[in-house]
C-alpha atoms as a PDB file:
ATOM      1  CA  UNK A   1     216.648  38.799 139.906  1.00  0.00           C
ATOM      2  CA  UNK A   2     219.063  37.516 142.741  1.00  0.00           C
ATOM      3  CA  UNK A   3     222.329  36.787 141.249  1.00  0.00           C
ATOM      4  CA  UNK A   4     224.035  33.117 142.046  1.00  0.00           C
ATOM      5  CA  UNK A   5     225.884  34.558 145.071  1.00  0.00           C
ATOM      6  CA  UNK A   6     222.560  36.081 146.541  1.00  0.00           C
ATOM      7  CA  UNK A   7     220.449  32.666 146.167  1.00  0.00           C
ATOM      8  CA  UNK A   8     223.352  30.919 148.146  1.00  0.00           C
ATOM      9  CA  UNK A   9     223.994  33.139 151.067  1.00  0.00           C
ATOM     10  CA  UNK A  10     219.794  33.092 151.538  1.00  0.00           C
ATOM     11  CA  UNK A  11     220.131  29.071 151.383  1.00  0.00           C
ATOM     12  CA  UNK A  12     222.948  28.562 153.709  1.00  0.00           C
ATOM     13  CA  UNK A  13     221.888  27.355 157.209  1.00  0.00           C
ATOM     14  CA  UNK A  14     223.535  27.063 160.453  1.00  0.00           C
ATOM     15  CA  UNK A  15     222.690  26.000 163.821  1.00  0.00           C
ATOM     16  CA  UNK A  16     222.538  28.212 167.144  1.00  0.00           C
ATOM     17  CA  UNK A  17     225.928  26.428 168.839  1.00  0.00           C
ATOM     18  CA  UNK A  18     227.424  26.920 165.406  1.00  0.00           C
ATOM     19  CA  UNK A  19     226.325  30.793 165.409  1.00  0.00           C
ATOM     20  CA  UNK A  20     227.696  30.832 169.054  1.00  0.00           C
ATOM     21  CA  UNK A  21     231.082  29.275 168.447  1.00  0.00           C
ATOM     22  CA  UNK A  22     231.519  31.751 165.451  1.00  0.00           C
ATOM     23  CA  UNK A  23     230.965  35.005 167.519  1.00  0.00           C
ATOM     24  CA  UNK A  24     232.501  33.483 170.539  1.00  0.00           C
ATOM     25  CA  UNK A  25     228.997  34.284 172.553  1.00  0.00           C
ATOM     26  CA  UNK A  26     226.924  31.971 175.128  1.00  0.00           C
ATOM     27  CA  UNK A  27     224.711  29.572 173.012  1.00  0.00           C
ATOM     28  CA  UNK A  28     221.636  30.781 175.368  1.00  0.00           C
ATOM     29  CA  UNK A  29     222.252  34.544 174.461  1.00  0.00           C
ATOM     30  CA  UNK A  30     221.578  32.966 170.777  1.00  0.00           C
ATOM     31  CA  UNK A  31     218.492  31.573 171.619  1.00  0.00           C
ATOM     32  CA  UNK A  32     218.006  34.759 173.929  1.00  0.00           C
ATOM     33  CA  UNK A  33     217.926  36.573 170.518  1.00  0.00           C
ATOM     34  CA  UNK A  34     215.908  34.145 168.547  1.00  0.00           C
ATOM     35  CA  UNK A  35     212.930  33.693 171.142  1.00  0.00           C
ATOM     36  CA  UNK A  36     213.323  38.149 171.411  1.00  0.00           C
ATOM     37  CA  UNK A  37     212.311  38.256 167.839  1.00  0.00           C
ATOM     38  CA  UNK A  38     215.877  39.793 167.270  1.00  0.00           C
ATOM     39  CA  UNK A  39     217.624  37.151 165.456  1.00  0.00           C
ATOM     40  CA  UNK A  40     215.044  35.230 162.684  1.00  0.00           C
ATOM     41  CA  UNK A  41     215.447  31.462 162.398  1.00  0.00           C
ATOM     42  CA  UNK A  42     213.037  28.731 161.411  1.00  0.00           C
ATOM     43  CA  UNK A  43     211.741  25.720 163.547  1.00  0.00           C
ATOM     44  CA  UNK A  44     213.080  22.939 161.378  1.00  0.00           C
ATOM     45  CA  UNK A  45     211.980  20.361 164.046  1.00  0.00           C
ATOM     46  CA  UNK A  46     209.858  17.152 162.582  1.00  0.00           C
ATOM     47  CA  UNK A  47     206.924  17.511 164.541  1.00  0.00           C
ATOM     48  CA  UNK A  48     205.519  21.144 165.515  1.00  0.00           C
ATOM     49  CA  UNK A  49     205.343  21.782 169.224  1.00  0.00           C
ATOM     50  CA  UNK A  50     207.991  19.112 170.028  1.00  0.00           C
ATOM     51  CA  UNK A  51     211.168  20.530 171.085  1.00  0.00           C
ATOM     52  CA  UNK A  52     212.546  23.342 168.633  1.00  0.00           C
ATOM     53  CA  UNK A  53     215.461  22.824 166.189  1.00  0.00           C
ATOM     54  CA  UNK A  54     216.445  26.189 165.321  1.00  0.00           C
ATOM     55  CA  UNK A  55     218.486  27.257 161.524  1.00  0.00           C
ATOM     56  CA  UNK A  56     219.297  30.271 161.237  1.00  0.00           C
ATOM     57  CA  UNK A  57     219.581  31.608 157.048  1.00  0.00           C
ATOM     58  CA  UNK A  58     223.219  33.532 156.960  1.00  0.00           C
ATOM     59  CA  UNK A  59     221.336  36.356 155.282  1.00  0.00           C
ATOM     60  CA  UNK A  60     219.224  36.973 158.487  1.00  0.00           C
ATOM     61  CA  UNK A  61     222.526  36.653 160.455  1.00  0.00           C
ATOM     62  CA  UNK A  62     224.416  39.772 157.854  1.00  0.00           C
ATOM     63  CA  UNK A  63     220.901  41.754 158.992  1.00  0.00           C
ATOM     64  CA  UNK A  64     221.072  41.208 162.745  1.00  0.00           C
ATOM     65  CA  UNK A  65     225.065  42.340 162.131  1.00  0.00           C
ATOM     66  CA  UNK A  66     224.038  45.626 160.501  1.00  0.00           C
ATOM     67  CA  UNK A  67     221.390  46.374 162.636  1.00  0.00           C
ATOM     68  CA  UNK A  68     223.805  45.543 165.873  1.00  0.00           C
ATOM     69  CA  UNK A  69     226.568  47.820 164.500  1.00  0.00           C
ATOM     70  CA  UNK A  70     228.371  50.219 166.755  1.00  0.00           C
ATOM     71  CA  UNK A  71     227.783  53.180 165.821  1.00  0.00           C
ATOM     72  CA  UNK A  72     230.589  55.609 165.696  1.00  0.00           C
ATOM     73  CA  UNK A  73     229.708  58.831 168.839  1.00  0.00           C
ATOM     74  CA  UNK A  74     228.489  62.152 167.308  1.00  0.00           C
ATOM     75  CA  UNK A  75     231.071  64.519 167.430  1.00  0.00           C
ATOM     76  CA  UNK A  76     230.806  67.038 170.732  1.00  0.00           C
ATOM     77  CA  UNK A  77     229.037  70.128 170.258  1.00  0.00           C
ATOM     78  CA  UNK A  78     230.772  73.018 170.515  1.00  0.00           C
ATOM     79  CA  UNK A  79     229.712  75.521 173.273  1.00  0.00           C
ATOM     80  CA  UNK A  80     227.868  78.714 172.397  1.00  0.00           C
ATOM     81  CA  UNK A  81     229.804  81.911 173.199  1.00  0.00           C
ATOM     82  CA  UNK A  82     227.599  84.198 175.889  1.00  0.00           C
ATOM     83  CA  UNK A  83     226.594  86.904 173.470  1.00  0.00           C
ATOM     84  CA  UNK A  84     225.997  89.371 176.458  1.00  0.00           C
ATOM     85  CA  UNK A  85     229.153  91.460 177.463  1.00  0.00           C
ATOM     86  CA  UNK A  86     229.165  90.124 181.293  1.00  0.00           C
ATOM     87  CA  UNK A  87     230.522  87.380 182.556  1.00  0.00           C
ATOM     88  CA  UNK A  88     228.270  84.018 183.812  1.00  0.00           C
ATOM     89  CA  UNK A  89     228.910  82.111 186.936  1.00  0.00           C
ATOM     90  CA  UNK A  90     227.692  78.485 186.578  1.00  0.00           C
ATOM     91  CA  UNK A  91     226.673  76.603 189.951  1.00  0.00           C
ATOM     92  CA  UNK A  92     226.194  73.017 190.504  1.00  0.00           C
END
């Protein structure tokens, strides 16, 4: 069962400019993401195939975060010593 702070972040709504403004991005990257399939939203527009009034649920928003998170690089791999007693000349 969803505790009280769960049911409220899934009901919160915000807009695509007000998405934008918060990450300081271009509002058309936002829709860029939401017509990609990246970022969900609903069509809360009053009439179906009339011009699209995106929301955006804040717990769809935390998901795109995590799944957008820079990951850290994987540490270098350490070269293998030449087990053979002579020595290699690498060319380019």
């Amino acid at each position: 069962m969803p505790t009280h702070d769960e049911t409220r972040i899934t009901q919160k709504k915000i807009t695509p400019p007000e998405l934008a403004r918060r990450w300081g991005v271009d509002i058309d990257t936002v829709y860029a993401w939401i017509r990609g399939g990246e970022l969900r939203a609903i069509n809360g527009a009053k009439r179906a195939g009339g011009r699209p009034r995106y929301l955006i649920n804040e717990a769809d928003i935390a998901d795109f975060e995590r799944r957008r998170a820079v990951q850290p690089p994987p540490p270098p791999q350490k070269r293998k010593k030449n087990r053979f007693n002579f020595e290699v000349i690498e060319f380019i």
